[in-house]
N, C-alpha and C. Protein backbone atom coordinates (compact mmCIF):
# COMPACT_ATOMS: atom_id res chain seq x y z
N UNK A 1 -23.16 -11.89 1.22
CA UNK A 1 -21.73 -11.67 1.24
C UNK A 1 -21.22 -11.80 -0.20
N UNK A 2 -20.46 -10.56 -0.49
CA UNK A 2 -19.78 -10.55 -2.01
C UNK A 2 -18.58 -11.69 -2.13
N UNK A 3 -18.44 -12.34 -2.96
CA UNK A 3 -17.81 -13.57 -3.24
C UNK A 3 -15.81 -12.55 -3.60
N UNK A 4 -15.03 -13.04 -3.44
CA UNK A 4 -13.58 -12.22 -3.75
C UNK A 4 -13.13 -13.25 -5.12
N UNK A 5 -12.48 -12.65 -5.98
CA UNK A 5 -11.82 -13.34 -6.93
C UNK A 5 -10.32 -13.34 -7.19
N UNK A 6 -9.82 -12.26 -6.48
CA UNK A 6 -8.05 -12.28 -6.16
C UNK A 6 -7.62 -11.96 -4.84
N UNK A 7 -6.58 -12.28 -5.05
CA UNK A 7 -5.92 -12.20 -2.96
C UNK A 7 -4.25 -11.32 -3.78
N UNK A 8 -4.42 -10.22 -3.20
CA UNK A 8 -3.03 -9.33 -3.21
C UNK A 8 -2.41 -9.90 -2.09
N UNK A 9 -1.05 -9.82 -2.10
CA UNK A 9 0.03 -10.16 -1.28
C UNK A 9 1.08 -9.45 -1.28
N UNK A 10 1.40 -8.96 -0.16
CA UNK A 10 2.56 -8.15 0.03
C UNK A 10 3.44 -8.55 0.79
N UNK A 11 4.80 -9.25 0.94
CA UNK A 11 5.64 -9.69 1.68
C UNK A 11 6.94 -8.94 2.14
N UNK A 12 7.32 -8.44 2.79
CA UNK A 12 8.08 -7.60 3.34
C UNK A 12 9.40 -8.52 4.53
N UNK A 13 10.46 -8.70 4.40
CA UNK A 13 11.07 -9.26 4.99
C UNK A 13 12.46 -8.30 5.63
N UNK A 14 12.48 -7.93 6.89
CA UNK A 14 13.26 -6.69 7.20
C UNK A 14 15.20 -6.97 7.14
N UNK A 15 15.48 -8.11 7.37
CA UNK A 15 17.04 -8.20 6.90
C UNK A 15 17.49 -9.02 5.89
N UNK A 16 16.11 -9.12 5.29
CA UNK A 16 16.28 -10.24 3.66
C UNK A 16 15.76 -9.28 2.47
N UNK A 17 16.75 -7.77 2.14
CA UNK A 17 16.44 -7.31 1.22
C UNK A 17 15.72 -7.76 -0.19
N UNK A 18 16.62 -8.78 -1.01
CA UNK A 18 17.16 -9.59 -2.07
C UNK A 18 15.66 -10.43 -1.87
N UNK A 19 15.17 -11.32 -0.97
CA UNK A 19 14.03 -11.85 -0.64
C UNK A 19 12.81 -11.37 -0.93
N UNK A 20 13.07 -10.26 -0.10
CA UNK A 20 11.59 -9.49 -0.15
C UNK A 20 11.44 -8.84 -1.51
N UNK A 21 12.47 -8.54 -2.43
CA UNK A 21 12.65 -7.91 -4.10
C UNK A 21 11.49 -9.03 -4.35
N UNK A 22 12.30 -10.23 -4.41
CA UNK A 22 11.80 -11.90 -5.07
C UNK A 22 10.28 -12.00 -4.77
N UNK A 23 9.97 -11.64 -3.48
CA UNK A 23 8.69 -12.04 -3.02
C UNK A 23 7.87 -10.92 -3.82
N UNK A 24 7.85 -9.76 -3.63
CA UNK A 24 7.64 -8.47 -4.34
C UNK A 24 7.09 -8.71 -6.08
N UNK A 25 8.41 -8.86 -6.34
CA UNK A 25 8.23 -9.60 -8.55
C UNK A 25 7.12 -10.71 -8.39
N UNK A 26 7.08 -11.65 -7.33
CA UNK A 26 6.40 -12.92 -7.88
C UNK A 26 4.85 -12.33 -7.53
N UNK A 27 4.25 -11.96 -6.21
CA UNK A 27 3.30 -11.44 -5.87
C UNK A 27 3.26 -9.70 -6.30
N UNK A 28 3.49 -9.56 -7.58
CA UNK A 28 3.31 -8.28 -8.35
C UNK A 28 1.64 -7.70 -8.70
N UNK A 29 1.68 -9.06 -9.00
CA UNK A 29 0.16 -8.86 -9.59
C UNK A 29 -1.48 -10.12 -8.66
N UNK A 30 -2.27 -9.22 -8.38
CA UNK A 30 -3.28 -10.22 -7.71
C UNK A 30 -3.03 -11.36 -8.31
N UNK A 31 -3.07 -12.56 -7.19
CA UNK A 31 -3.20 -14.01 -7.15
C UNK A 31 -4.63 -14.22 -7.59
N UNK A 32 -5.01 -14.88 -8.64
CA UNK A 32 -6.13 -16.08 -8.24
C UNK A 32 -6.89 -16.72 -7.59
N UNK A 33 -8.11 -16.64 -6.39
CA UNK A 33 -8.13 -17.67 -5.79
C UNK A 33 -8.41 -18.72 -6.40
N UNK A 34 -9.06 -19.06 -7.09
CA UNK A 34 -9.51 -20.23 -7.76
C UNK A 34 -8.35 -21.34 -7.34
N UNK A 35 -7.01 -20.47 -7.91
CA UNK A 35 -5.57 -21.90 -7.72
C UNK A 35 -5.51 -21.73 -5.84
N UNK A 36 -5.58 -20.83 -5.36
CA UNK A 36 -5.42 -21.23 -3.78
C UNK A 36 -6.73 -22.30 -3.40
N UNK A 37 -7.72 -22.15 -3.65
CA UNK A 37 -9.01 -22.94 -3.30
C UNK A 37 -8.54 -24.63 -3.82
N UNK A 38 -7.85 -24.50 -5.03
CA UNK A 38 -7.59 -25.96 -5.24
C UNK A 38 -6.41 -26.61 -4.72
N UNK A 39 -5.49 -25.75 -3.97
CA UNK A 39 -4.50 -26.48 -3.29
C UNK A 39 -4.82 -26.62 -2.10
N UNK A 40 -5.85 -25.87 -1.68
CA UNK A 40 -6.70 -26.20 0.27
C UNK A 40 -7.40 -27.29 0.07
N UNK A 41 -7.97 -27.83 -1.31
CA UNK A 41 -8.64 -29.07 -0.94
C UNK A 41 -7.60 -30.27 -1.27
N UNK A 42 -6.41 -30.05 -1.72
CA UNK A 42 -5.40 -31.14 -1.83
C UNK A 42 -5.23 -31.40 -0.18
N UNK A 43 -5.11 -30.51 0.40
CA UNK A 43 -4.15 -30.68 1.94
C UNK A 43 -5.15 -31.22 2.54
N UNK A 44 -4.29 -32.32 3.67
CA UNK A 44 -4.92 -33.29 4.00
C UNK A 44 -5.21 -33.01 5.21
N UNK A 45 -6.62 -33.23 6.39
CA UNK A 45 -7.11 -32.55 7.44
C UNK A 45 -6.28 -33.02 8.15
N UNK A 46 -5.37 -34.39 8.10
CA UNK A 46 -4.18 -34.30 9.13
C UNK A 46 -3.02 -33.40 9.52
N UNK A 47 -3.33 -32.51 8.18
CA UNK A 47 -1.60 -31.05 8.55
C UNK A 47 -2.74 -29.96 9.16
N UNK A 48 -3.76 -30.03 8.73
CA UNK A 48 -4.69 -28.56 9.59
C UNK A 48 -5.17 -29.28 11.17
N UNK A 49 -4.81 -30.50 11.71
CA UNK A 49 -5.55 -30.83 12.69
C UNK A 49 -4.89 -29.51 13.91
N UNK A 50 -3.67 -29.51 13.80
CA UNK A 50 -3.23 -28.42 14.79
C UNK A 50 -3.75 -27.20 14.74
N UNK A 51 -4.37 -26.54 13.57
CA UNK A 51 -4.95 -25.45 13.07
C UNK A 51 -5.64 -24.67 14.03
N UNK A 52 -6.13 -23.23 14.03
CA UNK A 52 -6.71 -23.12 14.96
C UNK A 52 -8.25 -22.53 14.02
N UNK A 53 -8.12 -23.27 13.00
CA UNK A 53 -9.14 -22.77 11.85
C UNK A 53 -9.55 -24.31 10.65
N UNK A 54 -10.54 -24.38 10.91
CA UNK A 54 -10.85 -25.67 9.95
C UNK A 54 -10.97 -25.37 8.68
N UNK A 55 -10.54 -26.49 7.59
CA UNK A 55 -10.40 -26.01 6.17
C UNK A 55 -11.42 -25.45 5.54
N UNK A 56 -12.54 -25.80 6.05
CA UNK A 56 -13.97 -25.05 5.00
C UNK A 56 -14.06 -23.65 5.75
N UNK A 57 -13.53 -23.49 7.28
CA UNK A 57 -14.14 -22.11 7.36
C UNK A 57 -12.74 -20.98 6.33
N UNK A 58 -11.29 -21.62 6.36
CA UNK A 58 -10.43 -21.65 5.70
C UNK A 58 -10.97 -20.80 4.25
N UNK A 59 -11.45 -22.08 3.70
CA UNK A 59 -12.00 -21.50 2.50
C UNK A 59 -12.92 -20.48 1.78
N UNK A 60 -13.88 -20.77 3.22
CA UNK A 60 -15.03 -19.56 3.25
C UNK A 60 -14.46 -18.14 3.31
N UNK A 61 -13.66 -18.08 4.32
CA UNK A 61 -13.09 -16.74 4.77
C UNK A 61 -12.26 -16.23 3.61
N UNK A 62 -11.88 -16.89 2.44
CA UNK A 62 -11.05 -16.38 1.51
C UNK A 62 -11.71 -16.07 0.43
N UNK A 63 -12.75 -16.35 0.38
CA UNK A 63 -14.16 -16.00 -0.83
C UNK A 63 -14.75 -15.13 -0.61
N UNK A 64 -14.76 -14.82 0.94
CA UNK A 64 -15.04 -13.49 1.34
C UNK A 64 -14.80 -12.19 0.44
N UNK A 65 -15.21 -10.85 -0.04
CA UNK A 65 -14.65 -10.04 -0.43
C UNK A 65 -14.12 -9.04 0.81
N UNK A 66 -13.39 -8.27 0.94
CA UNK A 66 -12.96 -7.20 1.57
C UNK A 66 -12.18 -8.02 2.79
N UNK A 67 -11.56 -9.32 3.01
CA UNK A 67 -10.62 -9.57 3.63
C UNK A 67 -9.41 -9.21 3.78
N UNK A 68 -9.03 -8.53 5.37
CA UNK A 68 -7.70 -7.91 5.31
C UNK A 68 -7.09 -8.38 6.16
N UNK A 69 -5.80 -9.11 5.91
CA UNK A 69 -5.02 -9.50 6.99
C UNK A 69 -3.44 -9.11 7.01
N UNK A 70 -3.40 -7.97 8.02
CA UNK A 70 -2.38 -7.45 8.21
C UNK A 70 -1.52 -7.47 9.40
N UNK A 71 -0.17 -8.03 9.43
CA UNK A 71 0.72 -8.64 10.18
C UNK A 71 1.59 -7.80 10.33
N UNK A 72 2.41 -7.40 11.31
CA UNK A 72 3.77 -6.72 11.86
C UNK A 72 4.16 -7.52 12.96
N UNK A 73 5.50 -7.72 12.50
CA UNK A 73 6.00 -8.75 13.57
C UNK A 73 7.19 -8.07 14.56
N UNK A 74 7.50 -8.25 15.52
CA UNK A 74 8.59 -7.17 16.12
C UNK A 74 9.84 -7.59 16.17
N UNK A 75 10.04 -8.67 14.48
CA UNK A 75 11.73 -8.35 14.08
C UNK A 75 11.36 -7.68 12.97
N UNK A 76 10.42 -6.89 12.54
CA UNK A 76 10.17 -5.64 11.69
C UNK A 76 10.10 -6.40 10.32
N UNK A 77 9.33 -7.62 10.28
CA UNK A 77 8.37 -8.04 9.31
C UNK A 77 7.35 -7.75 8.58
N UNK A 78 6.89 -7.32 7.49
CA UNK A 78 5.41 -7.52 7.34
C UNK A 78 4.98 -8.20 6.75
N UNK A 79 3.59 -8.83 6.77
CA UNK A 79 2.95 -9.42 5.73
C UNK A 79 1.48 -8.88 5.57
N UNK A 80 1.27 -8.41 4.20
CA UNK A 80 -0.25 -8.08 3.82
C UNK A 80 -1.13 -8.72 2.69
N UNK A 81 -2.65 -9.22 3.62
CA UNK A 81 -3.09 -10.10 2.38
C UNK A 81 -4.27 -9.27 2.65
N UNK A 82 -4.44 -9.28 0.91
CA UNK A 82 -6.32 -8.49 1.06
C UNK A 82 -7.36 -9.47 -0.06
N UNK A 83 -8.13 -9.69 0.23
CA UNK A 83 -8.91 -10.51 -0.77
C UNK A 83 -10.10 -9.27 -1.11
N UNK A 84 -10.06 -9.39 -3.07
CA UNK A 84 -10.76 -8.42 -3.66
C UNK A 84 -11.62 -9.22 -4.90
């Protein structure tokens, strides 16, 4: 399995124009994982106990290359994450 080194993000918010601009400028350019990997091992297994995903498989799945997780919500949301 090819290892990923950035996570694109696309945030789309359907009656929060002004928002989704903001979200848009900040997630312009691929994220890092390296800085997401070091804030999953700050969080403490007591906020993931509800999880329906444990933190190492968490982590694994984001090192992954070719991860796509694409969301539509039906108040006409989106959210798109791809790890590359």
């Amino acid at each position: 399995m090819k290892k990923a080194h950035f996570l694109i993000i696309r945030i789309k918010i359907k009656d929060e124009p002004v928002v989704s601009f903001f979200l848009k400028l900040l997630f312009l350019l691929p994220f890092p994982l390296f800085i997401i990997r070091v804030i999953i091992n700050f969080i403490p297994k007591k906020v993931l106990s509800d999880a329906p995903i444990e933190k190492e498989d968490l982590k694994t799945m984001l090192t992954a290359k070719g991860v796509l997780i694409d969301i539509h919500s039906k108040d006409g949301d989106h959210i798109y994450m791809k790890t590359i």
